[in-house]
C-alpha atoms as a PDB file:
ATOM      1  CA  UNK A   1       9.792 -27.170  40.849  1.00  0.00           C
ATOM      2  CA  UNK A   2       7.102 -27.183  43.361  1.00  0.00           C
ATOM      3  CA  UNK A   3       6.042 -31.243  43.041  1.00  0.00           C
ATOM      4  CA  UNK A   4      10.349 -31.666  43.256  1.00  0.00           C
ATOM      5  CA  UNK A   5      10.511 -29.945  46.751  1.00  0.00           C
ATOM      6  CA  UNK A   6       6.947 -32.132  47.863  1.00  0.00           C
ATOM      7  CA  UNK A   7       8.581 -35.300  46.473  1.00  0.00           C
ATOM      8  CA  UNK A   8      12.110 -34.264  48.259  1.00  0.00           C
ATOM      9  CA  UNK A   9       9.631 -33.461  51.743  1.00  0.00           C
ATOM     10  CA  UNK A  10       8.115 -36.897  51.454  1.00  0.00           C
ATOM     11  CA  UNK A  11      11.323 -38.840  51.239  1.00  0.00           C
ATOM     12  CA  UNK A  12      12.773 -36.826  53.823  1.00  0.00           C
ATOM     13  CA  UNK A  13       9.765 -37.966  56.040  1.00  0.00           C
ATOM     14  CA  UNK A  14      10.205 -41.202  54.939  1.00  0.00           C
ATOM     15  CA  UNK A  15      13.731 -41.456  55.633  1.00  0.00           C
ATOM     16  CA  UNK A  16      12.871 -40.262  59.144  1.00  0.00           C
ATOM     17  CA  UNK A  17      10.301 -42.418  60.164  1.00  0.00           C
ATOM     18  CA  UNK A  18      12.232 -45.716  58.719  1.00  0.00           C
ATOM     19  CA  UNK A  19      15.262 -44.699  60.763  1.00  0.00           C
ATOM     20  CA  UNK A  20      12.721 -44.199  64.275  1.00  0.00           C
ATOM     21  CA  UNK A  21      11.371 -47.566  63.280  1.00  0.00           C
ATOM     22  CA  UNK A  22      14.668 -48.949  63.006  1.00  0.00           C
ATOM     23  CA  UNK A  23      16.475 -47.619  66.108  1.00  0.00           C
ATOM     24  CA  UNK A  24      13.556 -49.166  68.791  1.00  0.00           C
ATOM     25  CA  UNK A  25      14.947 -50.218  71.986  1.00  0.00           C
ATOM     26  CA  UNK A  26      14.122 -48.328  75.388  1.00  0.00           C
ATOM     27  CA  UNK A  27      15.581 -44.929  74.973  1.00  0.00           C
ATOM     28  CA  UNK A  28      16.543 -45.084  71.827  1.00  0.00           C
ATOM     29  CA  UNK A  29      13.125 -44.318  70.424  1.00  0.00           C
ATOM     30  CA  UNK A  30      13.833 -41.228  68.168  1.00  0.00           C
ATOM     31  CA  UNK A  31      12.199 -37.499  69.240  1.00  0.00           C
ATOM     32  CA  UNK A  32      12.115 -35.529  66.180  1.00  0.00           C
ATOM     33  CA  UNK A  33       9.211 -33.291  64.105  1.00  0.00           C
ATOM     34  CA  UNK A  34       6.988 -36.222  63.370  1.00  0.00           C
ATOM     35  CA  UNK A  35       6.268 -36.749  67.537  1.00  0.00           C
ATOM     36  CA  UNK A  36       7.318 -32.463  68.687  1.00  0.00           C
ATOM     37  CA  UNK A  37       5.101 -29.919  68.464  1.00  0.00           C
ATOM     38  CA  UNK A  38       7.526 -26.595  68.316  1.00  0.00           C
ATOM     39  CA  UNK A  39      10.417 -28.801  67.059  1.00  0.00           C
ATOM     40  CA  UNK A  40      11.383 -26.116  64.564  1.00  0.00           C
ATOM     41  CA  UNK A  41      11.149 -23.181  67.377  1.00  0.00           C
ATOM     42  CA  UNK A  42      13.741 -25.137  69.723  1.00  0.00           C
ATOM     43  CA  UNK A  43      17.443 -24.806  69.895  1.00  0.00           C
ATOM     44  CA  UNK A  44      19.429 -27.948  69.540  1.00  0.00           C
ATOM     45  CA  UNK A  45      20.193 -27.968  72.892  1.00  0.00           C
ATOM     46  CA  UNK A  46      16.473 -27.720  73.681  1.00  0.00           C
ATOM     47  CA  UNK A  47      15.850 -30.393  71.634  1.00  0.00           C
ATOM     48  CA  UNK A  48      18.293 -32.599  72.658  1.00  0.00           C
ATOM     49  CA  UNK A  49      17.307 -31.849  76.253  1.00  0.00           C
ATOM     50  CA  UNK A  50      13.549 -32.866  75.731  1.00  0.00           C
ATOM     51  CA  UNK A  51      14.750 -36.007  74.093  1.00  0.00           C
ATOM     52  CA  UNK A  52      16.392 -36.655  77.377  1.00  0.00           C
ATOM     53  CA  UNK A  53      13.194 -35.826  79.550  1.00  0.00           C
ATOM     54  CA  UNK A  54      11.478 -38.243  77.126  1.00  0.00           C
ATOM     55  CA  UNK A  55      13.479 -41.154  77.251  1.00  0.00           C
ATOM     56  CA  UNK A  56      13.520 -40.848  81.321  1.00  0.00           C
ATOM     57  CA  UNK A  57       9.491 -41.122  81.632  1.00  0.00           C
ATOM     58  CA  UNK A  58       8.644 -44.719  82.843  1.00  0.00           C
ATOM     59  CA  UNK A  59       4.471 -44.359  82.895  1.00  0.00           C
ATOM     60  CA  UNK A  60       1.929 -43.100  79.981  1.00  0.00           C
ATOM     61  CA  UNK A  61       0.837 -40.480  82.637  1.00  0.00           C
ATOM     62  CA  UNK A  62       3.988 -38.611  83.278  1.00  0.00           C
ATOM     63  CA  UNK A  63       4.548 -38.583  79.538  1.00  0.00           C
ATOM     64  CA  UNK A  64       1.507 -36.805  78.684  1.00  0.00           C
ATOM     65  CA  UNK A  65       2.028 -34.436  82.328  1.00  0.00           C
ATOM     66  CA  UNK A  66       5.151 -34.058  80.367  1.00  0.00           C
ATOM     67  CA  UNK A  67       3.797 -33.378  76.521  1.00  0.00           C
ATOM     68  CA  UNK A  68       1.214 -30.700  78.143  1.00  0.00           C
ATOM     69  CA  UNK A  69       3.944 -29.100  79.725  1.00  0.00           C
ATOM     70  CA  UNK A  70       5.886 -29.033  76.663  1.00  0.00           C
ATOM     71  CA  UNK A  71       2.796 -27.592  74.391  1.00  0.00           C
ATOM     72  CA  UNK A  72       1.605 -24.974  76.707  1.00  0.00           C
ATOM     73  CA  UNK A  73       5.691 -24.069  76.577  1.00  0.00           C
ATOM     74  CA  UNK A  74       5.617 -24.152  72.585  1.00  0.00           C
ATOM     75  CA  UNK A  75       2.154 -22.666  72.277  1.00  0.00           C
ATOM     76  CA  UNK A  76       3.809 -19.522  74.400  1.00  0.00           C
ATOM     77  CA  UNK A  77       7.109 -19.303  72.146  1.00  0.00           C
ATOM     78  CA  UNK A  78       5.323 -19.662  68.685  1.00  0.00           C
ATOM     79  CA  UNK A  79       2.856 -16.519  69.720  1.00  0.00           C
ATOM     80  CA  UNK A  80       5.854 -14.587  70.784  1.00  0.00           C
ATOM     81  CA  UNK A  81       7.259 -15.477  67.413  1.00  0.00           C
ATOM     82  CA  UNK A  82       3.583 -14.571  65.529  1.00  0.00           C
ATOM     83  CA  UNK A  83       3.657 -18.338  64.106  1.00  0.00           C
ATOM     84  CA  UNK A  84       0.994 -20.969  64.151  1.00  0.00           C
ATOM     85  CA  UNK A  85       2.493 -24.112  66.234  1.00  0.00           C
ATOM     86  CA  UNK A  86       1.386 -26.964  64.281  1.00  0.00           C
ATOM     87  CA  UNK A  87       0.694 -30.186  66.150  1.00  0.00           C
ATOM     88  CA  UNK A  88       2.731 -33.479  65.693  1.00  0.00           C
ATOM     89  CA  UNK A  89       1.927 -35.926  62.870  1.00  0.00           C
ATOM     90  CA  UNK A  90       2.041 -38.447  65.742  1.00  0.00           C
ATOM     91  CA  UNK A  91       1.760 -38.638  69.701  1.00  0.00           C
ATOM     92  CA  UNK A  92       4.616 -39.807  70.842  1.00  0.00           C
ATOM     93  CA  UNK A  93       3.440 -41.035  74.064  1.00  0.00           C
ATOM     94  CA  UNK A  94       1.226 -43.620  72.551  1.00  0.00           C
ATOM     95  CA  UNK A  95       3.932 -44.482  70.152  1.00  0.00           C
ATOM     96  CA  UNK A  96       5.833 -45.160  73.523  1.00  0.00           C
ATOM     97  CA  UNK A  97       3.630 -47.293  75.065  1.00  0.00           C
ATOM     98  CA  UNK A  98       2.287 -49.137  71.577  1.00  0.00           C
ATOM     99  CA  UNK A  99       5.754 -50.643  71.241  1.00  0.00           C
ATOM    100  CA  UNK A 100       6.465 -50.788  75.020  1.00  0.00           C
ATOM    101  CA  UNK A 101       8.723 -48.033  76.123  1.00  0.00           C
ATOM    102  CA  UNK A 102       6.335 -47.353  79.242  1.00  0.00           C
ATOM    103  CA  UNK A 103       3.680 -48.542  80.820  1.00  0.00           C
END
């Protein structure tokens, strides 16, 4: 039962990371678990909302100002909560600027 729900995990990640690979295009790059640390912690709304904040960075700089922001935010919630905040598989903001989102 155990290697069903790892195999089921993987695809899911797999699924998810074809389908940000596949979207591309400014602003439509894909915020999700893989690139949000505290994903799992935020409302829909709240995620939603940081997608927006996201997509409206233009330089490398403000998206990390941005990211820090964010973790410090996340790092606060998840010890309210008593959980370990696990950091992204990924940084987004050098995903960003690897395939030319910002600068």
């Amino acid at each position: 039962m155990k290697k069903l729900a790892l195999t089921i995990s993987v695809l899911s990640a797999a699924v998810l990371a074809t389908s940000a690979l596949a979207q591309g295009g400014k602003g439509r790059f894909t915020w999700n678990q893989t690139y949000t640390p505290g994903w799992t912690l935020m409302t829909p709304e709240e995620r939603s909302e940081w997608a927006n904040k996201m997509r409206e960075v233009k330089t490398y700089e403000e998206c990390k100002a941005l990211q820090e922001e964010h973790q410090r935010a996340m790092e606060e919630r998840a010890k309210e909560k008593g959980v370990k905040l696990m950091p992204p598989r990924q940084n987004g903001c050098d995903v960003m600027k690897a395939r030319g989102f910002i600068k």
